[in-house]
C-alpha atoms as a PDB file:
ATOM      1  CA  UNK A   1       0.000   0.000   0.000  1.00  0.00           C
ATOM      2  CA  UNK A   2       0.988   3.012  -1.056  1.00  0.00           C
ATOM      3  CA  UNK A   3      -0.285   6.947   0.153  1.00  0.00           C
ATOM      4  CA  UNK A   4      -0.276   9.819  -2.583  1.00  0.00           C
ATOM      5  CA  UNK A   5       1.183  12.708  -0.447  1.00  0.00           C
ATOM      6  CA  UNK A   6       1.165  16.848  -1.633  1.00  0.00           C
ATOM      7  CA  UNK A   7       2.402  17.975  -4.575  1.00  0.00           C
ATOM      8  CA  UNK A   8       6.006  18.475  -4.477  1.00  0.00           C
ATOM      9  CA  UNK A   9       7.167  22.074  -4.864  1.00  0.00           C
ATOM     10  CA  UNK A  10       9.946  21.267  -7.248  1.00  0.00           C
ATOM     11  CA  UNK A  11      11.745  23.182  -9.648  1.00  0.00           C
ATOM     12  CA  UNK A  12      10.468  22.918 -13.322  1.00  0.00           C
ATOM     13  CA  UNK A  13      12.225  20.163 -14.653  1.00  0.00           C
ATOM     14  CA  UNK A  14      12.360  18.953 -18.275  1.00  0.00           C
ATOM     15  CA  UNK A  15      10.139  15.714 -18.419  1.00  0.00           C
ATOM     16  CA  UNK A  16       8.159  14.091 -21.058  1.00  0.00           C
ATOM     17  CA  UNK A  17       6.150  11.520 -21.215  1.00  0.00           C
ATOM     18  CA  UNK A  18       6.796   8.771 -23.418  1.00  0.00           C
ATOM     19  CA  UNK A  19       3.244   7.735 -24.637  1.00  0.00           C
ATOM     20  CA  UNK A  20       3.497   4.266 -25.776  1.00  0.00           C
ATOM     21  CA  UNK A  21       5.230   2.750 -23.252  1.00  0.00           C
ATOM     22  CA  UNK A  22       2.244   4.479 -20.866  1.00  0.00           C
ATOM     23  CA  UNK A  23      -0.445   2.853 -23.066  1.00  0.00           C
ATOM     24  CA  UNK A  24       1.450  -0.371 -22.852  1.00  0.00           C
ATOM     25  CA  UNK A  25       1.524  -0.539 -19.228  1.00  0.00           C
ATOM     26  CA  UNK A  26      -1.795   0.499 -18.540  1.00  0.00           C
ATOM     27  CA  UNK A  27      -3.103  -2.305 -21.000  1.00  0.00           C
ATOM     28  CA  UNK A  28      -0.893  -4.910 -18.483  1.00  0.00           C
ATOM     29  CA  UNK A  29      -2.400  -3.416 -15.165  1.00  0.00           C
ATOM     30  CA  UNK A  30      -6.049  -3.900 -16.783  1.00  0.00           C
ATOM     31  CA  UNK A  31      -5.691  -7.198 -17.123  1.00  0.00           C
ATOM     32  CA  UNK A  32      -5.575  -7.997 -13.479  1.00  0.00           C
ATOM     33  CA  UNK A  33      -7.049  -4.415 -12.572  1.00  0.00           C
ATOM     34  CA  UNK A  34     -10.974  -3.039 -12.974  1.00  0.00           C
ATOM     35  CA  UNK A  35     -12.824   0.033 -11.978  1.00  0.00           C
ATOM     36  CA  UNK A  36     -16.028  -0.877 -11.733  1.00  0.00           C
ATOM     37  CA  UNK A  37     -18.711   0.850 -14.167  1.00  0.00           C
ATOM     38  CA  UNK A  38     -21.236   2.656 -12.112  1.00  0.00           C
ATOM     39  CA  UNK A  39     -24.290   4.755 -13.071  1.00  0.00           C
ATOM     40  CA  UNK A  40     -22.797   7.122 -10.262  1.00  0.00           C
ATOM     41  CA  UNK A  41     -19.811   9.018 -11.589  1.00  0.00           C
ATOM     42  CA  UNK A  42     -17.302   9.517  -8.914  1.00  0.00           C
ATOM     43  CA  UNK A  43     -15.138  12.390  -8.859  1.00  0.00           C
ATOM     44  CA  UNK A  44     -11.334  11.083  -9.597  1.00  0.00           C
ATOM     45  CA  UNK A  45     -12.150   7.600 -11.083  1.00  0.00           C
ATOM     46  CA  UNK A  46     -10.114   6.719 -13.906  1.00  0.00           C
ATOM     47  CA  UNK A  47      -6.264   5.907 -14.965  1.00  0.00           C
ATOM     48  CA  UNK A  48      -3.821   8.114 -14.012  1.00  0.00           C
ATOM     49  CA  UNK A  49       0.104   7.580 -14.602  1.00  0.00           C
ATOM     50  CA  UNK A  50       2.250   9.572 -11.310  1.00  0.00           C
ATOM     51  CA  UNK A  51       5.784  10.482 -11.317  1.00  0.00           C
ATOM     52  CA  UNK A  52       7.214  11.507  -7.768  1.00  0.00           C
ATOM     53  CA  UNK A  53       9.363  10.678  -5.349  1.00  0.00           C
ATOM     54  CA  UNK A  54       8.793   7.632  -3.299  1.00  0.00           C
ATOM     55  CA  UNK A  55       9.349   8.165   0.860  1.00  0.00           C
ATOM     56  CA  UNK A  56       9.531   6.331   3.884  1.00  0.00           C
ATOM     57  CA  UNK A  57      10.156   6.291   7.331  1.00  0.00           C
ATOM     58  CA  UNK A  58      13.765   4.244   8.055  1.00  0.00           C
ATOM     59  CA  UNK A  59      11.761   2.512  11.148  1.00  0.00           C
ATOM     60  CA  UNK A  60       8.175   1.986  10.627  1.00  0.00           C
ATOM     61  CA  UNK A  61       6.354   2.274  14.016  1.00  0.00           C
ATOM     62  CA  UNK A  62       3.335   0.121  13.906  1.00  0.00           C
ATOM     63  CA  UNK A  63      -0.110   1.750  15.354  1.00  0.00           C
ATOM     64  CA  UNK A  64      -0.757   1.111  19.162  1.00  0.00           C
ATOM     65  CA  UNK A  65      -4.071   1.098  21.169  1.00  0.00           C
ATOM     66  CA  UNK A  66      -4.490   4.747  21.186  1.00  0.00           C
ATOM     67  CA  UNK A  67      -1.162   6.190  19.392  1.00  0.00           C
ATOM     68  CA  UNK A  68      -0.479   6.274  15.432  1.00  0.00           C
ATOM     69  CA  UNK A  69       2.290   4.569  14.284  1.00  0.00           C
ATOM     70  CA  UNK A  70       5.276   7.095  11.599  1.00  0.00           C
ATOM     71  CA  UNK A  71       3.913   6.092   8.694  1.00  0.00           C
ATOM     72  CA  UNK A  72       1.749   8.181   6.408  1.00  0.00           C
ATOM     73  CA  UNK A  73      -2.165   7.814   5.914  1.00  0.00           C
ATOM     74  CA  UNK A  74      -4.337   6.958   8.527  1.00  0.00           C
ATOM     75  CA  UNK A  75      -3.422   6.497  11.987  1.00  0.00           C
ATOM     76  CA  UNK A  76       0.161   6.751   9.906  1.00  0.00           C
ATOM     77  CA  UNK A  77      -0.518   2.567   9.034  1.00  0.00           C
ATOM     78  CA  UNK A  78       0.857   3.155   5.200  1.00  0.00           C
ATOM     79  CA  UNK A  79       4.540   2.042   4.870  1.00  0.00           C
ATOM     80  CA  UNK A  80       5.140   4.663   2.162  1.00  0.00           C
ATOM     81  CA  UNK A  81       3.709   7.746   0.284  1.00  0.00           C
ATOM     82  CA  UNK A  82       4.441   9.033  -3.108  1.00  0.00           C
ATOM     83  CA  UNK A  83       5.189  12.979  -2.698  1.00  0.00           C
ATOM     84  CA  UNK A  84       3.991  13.936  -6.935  1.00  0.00           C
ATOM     85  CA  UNK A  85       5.689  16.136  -9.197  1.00  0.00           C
ATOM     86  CA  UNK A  86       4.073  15.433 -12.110  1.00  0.00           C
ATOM     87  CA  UNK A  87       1.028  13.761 -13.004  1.00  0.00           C
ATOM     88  CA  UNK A  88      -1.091  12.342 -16.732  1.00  0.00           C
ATOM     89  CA  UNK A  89      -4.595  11.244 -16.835  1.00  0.00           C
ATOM     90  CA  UNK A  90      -5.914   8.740 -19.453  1.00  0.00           C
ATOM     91  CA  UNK A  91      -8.838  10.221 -21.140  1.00  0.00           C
ATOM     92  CA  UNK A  92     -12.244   8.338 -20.758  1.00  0.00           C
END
């Protein structure tokens, strides 16, 4: 499990996507991968591709009875986050 942290304020750094190896990757994680269909639209369902940097604590402190552990997400249970710099949505 991974948590999606802030965007990271980086410089502007020269970065392009390359396309087809995008479209071939998201055809292998669909194979094992679905979003359901729903009648309800939810806001933020879809494919997105994220380029960040990954972080983690050196120690991860699991959560006790009533204290959260150094992680990140909630009750900081998530190993590692994903701080984005850039991101590309697939189009519907």
């Amino acid at each position: 499990m991974i948590a999606l942290g802030s965007m990271l304020d980086a410089p502007i750094i020269a970065f392009a996507w390359d396309m087809d190896a995008l479209k071939r990757k998201l055809k292998q994680v669909q194979e094992t991968t679905h979003i359901r269909e729903s009648s309800i639209q939810i806001s933020g369902e879809g494919w997105s591709a994220i380029w960040g940097r990954l972080e983690a604590p050196r120690v991860l402190r699991l959560p006790g009875n009533r204290t959260a552990g150094n992680g990140y997400g909630v009750n900081g249970s998530v190993p590692a986050q994903l701080r984005v710099v850039r991101t590309f949505r697939f189009p519907r």
